[in-house]
PDB file of N, CA and C in Angstrom:
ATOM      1  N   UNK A   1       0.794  -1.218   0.000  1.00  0.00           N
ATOM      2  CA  UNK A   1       0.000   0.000   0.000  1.00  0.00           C
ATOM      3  C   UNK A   1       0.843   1.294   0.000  1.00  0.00           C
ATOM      4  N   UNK A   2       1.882   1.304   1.046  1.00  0.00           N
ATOM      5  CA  UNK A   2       2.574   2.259   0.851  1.00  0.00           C
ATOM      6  C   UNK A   2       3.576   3.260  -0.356  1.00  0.00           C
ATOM      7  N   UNK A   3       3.752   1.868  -1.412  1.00  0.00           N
ATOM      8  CA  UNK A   3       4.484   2.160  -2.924  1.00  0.00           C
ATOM      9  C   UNK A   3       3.029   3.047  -3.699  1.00  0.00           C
ATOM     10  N   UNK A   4       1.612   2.757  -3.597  1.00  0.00           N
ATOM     11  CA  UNK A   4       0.936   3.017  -4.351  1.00  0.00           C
ATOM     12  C   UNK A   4       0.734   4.470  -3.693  1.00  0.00           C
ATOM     13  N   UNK A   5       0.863   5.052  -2.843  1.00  0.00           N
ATOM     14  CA  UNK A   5       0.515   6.353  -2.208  1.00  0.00           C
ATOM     15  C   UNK A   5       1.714   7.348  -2.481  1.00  0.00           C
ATOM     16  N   UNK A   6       2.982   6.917  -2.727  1.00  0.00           N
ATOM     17  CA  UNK A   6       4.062   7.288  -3.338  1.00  0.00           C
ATOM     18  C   UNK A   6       3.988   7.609  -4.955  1.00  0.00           C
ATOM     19  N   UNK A   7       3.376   7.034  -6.011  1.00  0.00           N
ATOM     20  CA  UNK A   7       3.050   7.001  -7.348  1.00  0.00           C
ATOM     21  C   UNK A   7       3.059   8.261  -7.785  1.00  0.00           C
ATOM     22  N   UNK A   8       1.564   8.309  -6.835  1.00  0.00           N
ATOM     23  CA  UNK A   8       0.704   9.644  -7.539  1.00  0.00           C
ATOM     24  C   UNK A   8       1.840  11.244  -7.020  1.00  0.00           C
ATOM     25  N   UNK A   9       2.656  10.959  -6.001  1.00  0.00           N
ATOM     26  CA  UNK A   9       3.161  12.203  -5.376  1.00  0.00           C
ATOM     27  C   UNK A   9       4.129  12.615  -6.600  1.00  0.00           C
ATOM     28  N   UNK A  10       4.730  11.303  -7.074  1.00  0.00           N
ATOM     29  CA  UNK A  10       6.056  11.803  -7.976  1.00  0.00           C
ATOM     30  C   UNK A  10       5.541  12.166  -9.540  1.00  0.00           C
ATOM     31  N   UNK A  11       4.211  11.894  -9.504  1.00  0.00           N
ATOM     32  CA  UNK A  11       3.467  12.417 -11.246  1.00  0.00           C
ATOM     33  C   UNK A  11       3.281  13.570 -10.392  1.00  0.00           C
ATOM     34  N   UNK A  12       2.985  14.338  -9.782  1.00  0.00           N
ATOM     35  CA  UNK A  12       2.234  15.868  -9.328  1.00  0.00           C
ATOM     36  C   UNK A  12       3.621  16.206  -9.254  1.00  0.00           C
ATOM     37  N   UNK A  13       4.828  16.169  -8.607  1.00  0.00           N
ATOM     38  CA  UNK A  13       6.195  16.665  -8.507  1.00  0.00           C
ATOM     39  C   UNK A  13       6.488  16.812 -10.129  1.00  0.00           C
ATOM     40  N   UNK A  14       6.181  16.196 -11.349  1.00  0.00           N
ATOM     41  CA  UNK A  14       6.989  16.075 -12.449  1.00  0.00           C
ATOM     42  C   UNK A  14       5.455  16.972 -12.841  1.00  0.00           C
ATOM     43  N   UNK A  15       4.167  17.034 -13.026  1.00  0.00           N
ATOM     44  CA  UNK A  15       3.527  17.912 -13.397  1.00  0.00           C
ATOM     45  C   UNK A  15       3.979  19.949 -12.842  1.00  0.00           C
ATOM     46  N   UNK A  16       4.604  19.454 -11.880  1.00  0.00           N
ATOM     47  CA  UNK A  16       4.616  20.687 -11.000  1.00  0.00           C
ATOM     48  C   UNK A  16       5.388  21.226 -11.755  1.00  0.00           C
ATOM     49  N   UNK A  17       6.919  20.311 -11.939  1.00  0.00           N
ATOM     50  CA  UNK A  17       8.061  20.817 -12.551  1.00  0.00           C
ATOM     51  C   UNK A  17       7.911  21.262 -14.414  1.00  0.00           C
ATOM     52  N   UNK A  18       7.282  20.409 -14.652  1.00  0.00           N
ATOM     53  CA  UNK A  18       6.634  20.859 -16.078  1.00  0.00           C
ATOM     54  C   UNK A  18       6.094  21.899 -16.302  1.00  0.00           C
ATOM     55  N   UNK A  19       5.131  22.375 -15.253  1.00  0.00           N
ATOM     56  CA  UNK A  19       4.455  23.433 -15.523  1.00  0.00           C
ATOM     57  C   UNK A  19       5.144  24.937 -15.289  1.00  0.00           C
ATOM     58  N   UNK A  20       6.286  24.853 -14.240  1.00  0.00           N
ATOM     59  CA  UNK A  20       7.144  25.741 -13.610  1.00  0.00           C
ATOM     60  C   UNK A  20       8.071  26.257 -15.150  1.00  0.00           C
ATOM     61  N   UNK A  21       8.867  24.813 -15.736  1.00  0.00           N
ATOM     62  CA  UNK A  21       9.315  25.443 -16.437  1.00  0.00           C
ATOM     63  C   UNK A  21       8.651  25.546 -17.496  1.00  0.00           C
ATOM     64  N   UNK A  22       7.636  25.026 -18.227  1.00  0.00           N
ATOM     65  CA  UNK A  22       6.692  26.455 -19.363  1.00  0.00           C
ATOM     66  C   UNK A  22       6.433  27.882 -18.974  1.00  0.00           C
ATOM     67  N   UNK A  23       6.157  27.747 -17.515  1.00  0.00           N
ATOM     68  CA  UNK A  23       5.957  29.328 -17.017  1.00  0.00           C
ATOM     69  C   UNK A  23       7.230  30.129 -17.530  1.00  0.00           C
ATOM     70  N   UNK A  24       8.716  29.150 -17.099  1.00  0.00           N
ATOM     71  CA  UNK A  24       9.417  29.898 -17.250  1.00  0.00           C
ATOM     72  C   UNK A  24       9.984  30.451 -18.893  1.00  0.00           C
ATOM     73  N   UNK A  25       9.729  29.363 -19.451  1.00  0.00           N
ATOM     74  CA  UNK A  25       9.735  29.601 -20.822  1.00  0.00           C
ATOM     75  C   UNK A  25       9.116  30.764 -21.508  1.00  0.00           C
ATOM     76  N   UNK A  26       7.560  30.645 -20.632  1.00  0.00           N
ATOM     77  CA  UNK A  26       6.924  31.426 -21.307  1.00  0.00           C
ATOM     78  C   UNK A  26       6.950  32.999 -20.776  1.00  0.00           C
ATOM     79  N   UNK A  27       7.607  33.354 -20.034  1.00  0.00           N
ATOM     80  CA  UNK A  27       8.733  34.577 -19.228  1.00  0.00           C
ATOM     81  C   UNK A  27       9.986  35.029 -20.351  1.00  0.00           C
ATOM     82  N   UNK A  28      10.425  34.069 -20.367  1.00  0.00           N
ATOM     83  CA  UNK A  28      11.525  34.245 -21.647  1.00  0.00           C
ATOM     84  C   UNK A  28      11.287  34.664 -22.728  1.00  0.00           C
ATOM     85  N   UNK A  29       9.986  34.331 -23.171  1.00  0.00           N
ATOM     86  CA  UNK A  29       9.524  34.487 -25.005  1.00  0.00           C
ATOM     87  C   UNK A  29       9.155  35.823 -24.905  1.00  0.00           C
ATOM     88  N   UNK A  30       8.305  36.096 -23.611  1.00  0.00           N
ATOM     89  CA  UNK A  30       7.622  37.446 -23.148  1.00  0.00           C
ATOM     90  C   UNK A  30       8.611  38.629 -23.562  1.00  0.00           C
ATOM     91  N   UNK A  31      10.088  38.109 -22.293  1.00  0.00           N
ATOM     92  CA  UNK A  31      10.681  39.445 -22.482  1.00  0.00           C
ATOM     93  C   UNK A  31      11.394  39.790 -23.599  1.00  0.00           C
ATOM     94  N   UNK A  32      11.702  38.773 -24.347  1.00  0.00           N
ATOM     95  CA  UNK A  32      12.449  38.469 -25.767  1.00  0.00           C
ATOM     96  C   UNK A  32      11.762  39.536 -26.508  1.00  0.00           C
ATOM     97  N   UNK A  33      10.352  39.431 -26.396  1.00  0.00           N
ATOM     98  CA  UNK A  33       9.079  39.874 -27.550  1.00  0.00           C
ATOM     99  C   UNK A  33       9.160  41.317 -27.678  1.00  0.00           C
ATOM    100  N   UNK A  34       9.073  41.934 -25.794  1.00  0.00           N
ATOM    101  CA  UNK A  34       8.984  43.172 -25.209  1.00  0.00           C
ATOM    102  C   UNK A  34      10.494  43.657 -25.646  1.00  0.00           C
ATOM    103  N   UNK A  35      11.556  43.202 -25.377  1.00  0.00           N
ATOM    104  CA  UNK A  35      13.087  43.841 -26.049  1.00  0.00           C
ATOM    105  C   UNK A  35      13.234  43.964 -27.147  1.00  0.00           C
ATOM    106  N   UNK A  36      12.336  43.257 -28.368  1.00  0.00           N
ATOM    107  CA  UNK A  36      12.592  43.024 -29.521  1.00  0.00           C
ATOM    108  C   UNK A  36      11.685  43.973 -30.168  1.00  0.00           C
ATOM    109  N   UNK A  37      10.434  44.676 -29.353  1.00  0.00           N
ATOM    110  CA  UNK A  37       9.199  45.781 -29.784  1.00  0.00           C
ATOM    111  C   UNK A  37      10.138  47.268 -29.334  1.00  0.00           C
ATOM    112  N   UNK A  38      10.875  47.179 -28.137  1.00  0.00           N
ATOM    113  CA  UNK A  38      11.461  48.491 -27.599  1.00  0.00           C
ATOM    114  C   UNK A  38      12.704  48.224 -28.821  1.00  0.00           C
ATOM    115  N   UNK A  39      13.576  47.549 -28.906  1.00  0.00           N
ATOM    116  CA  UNK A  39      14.223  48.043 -29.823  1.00  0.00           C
ATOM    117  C   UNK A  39      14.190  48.622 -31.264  1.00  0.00           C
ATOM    118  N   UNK A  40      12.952  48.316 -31.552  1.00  0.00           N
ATOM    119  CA  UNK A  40      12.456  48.245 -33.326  1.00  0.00           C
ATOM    120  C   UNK A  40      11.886  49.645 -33.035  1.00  0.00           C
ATOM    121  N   UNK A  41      11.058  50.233 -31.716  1.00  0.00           N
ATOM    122  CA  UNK A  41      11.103  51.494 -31.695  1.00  0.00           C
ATOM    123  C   UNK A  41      11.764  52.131 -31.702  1.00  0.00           C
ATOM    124  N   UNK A  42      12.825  51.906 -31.079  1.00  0.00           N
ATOM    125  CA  UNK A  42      14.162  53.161 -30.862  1.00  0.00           C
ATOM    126  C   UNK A  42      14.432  52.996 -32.382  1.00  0.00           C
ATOM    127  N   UNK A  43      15.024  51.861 -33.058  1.00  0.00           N
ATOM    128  CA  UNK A  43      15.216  51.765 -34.105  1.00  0.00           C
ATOM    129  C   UNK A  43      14.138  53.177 -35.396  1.00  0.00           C
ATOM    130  N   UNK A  44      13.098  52.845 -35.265  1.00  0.00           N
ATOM    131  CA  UNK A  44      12.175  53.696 -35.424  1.00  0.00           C
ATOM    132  C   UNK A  44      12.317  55.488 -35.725  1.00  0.00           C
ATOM    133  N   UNK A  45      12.703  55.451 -34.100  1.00  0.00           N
ATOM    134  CA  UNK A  45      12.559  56.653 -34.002  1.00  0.00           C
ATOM    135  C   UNK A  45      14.129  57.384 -34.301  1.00  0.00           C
ATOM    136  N   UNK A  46      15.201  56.703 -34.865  1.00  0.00           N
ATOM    137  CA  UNK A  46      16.324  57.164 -35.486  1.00  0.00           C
ATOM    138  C   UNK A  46      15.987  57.505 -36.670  1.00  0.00           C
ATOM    139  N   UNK A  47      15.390  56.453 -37.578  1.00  0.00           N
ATOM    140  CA  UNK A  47      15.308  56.798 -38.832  1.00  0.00           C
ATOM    141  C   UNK A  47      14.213  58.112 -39.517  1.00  0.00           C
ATOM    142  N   UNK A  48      13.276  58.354 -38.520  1.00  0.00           N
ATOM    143  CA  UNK A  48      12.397  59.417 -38.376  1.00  0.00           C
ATOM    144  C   UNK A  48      13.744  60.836 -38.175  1.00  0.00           C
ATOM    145  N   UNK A  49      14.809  60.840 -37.436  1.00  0.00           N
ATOM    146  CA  UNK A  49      15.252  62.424 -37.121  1.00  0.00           C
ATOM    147  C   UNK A  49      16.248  62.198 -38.110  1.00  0.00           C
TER     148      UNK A  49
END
C-alpha cells in the first residue's frame, strides 16, 4: 500500500516541474518579444530624425 501512495506524489512533482518550467519559458519568449518591440522602436525613431 505504501508504494501506491508514493506514485501519484512523484506524477504531481513532475507535473509541478513541467508546468514551472513552461511558465518559465513562457517569461523568456515574453521578455524576448517586449526587447525586440522596444528596440524596433528606438530603431524607429532614429530613422524618423
Amino acid at each position: 500500500m505504501p508504494e501506491q501512495n508514493k506514485k501519484p506524489l512523484i506524477k504531481n512533482k513532475k507535473v509541478i516541474k513541467d508546468l514551472f518550467v513552461l511558465w518559465l519559458a513562457l517569461a523568456a519568449l515574453s521578455c524576448a518579444a517586449i526587447n525586440l518591440h522596444i528596440s524596433l522602436n528606438k530603431l524607429g525613431q532614429k530613422e524618423e530624425e
